[in-house]
Structure formats: structure tokens, C-alpha cells
N, C-alpha and C. Protein backbone atom coordinates (compact mmCIF):
# COMPACT_ATOMS: atom_id res chain seq x y z
N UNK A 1 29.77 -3.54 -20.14
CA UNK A 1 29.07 -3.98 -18.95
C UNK A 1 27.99 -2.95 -18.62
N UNK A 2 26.97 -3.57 -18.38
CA UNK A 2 25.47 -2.48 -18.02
C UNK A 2 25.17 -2.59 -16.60
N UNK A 3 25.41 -1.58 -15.59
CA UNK A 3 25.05 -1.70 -14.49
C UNK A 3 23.78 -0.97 -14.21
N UNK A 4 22.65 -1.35 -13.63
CA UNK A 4 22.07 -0.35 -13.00
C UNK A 4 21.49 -1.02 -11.57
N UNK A 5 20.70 0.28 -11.09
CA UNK A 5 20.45 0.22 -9.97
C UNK A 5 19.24 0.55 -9.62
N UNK A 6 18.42 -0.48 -8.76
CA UNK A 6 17.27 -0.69 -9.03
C UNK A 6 16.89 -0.09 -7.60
N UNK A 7 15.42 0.81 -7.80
CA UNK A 7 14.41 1.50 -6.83
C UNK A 7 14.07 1.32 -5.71
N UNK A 8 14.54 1.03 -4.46
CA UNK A 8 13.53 0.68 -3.37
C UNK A 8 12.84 1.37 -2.94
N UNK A 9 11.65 1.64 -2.24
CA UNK A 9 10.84 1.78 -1.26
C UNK A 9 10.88 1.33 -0.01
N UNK A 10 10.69 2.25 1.07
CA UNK A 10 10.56 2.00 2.58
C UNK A 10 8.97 1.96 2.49
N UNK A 11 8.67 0.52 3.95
CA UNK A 11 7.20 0.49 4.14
C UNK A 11 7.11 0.13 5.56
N UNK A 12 6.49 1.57 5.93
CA UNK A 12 6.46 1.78 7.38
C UNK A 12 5.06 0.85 7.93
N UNK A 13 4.41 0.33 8.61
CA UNK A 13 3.33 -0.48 9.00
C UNK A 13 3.21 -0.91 10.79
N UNK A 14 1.94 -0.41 11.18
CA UNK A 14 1.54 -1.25 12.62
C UNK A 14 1.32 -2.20 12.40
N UNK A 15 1.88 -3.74 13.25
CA UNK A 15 1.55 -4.56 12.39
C UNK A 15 2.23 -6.28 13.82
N UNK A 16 1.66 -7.36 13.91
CA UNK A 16 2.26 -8.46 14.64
C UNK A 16 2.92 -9.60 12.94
N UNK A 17 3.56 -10.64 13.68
CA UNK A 17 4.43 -11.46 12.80
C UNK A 17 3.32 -11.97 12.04
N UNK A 18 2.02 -11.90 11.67
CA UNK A 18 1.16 -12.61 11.08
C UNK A 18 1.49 -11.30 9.49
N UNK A 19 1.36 -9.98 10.22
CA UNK A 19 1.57 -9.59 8.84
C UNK A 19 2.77 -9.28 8.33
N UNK A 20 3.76 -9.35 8.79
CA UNK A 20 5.25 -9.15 8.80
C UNK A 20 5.48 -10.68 7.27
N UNK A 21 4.62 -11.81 7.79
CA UNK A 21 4.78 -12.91 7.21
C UNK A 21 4.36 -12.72 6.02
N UNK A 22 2.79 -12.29 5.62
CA UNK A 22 2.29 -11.94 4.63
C UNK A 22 2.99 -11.25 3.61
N UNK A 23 3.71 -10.37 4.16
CA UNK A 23 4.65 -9.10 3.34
C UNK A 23 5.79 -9.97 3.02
N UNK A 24 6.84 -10.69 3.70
CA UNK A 24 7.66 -11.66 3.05
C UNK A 24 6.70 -13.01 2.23
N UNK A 25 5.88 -13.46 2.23
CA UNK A 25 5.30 -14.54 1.05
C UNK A 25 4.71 -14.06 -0.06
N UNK A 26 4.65 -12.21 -0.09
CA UNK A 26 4.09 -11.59 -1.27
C UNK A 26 5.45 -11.50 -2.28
N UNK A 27 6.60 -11.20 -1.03
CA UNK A 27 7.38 -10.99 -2.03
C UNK A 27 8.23 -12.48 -2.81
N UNK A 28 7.65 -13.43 -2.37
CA UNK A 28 8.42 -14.64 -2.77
C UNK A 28 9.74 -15.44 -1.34
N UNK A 29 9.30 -14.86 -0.40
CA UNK A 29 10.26 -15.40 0.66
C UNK A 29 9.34 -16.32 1.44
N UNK A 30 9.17 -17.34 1.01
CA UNK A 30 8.63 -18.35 1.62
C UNK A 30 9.25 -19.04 3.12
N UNK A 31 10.92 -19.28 3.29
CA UNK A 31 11.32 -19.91 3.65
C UNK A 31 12.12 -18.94 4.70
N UNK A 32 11.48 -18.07 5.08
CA UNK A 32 12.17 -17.49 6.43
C UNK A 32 11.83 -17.61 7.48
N UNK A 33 12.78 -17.19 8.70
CA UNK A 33 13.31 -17.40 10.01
C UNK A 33 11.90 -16.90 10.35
N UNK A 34 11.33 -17.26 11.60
CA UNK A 34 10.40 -16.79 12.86
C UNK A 34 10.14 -15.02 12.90
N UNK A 35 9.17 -14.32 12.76
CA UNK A 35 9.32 -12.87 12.62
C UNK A 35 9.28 -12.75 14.00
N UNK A 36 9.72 -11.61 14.49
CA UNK A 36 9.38 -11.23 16.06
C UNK A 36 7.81 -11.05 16.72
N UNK A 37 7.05 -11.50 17.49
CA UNK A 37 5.99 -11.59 17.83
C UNK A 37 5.76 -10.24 18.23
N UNK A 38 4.55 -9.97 18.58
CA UNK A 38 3.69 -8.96 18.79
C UNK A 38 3.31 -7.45 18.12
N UNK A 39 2.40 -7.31 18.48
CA UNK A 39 2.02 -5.87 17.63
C UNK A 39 2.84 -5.10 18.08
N UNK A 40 3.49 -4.13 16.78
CA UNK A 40 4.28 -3.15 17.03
C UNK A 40 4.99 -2.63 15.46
N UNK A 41 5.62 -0.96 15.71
CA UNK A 41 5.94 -0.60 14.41
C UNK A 41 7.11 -1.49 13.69
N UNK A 42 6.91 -1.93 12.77
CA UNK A 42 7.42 -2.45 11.25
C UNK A 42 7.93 -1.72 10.67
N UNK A 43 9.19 -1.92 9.55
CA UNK A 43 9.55 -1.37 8.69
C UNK A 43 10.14 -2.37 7.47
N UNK A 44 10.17 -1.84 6.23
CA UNK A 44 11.01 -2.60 5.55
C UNK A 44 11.60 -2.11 4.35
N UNK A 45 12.52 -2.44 3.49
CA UNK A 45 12.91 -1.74 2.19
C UNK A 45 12.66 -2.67 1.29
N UNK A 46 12.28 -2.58 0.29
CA UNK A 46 11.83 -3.61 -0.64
C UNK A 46 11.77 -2.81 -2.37
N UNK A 47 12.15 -4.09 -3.13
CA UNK A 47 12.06 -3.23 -4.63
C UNK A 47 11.19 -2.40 -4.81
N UNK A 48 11.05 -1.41 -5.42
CA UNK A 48 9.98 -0.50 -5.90
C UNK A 48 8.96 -1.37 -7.02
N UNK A 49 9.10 -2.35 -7.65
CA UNK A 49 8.66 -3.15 -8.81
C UNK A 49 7.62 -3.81 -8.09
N UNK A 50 8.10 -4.63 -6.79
CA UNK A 50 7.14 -5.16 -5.39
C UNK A 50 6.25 -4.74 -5.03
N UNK A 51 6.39 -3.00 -5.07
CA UNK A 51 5.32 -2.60 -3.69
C UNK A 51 3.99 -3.08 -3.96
N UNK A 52 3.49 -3.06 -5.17
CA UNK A 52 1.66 -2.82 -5.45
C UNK A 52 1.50 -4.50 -4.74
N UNK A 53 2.01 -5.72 -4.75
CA UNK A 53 1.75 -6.89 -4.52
C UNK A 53 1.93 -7.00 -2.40
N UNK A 54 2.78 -6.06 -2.53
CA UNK A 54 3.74 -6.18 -1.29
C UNK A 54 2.34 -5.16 -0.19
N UNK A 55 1.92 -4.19 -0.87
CA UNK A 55 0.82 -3.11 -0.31
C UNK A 55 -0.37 -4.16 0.00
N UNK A 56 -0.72 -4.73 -1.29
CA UNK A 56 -1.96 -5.32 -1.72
C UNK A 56 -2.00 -6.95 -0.03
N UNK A 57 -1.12 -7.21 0.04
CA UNK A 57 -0.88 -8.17 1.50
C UNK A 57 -0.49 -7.72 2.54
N UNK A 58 -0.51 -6.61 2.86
CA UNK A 58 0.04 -6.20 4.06
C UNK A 58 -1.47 -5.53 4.25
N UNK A 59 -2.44 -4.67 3.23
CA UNK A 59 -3.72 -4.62 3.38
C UNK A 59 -4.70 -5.64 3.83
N UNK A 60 -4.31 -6.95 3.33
CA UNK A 60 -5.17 -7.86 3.55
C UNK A 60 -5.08 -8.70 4.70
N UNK A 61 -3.61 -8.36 5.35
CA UNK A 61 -3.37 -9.03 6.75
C UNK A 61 -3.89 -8.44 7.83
N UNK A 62 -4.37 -6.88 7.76
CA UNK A 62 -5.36 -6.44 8.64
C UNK A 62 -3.67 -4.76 9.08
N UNK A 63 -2.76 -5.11 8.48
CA UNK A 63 -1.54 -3.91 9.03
C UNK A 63 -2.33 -2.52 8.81
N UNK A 64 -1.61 -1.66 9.33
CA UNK A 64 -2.18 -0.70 9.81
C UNK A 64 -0.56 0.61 8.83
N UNK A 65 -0.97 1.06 7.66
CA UNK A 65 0.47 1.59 6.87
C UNK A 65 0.72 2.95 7.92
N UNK A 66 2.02 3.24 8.27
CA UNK A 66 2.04 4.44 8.59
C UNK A 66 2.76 5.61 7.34
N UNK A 67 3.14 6.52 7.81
CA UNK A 67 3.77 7.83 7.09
C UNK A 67 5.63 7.46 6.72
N UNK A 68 6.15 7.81 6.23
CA UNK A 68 5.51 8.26 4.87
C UNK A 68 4.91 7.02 3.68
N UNK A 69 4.40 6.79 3.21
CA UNK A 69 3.72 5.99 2.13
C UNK A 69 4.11 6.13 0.80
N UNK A 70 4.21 5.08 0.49
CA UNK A 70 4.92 4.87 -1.16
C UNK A 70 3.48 5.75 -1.79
């Protein structure tokens, strides 16, 4: 049996549910619940394999990345 264990990344971001959304449809989560409304700090953990797609939409939703940064 081969187990391993795969990389995440934390991604800190200023940010309202418009880009919260963006960051779940980059990663393939189309079909989720309502994000919480308004601007305010974000966080999330997500594969390390993700981030460049996951960065690349959270840039383009207008979020704002904070510290520390992948």
C-alpha cells in the first residue's frame, strides 16, 4: 500500500463573496453553499498543485493577497 500526503498552502486575501467565489470555481467547486457577504479578511487551505490557478483568480477578482504568501 502507497500512502502519501499531499502539500497544502494557506491563502490569506482582502477580499467580498465575489472573490471568495472565484477562488472556489478555480478550484473546480462549482456547486457551493452562499459565501459570507462583505469585504473582509479571507483565508483558505488548498492543494499546493492549485495555487498558480487558485492565485491567477483571486488576482483577477480584484482580492487584495495578504502575508504570508505562497
Amino acid at each position: 500500500m502507497k500512502v502519501s500526503r499531499e502539500k497544502y498552502i494557506e491563502l490569506r486575501w482582502i477580499g467580498d463573496e465575489h472573490t471568495e467565489n472565484a477562488l472556489l470555481r478555480s478550484l473546480g467547486l462549482d456547486d457551493v453553499k452562499e459565501a459570507a457577504s462583505g469585504y473582509c479578511e479571507r483565508w483558505m487551505s488548498i492543494p499546493a498543485r492549485q495555487s498558480t490557478v487558485a492565485l491567477e483568480a483571486l488576482a483577477d477578482s480584484g482580492a487584495r493577497m495578504l502575508e504570508p504568501k505562497p
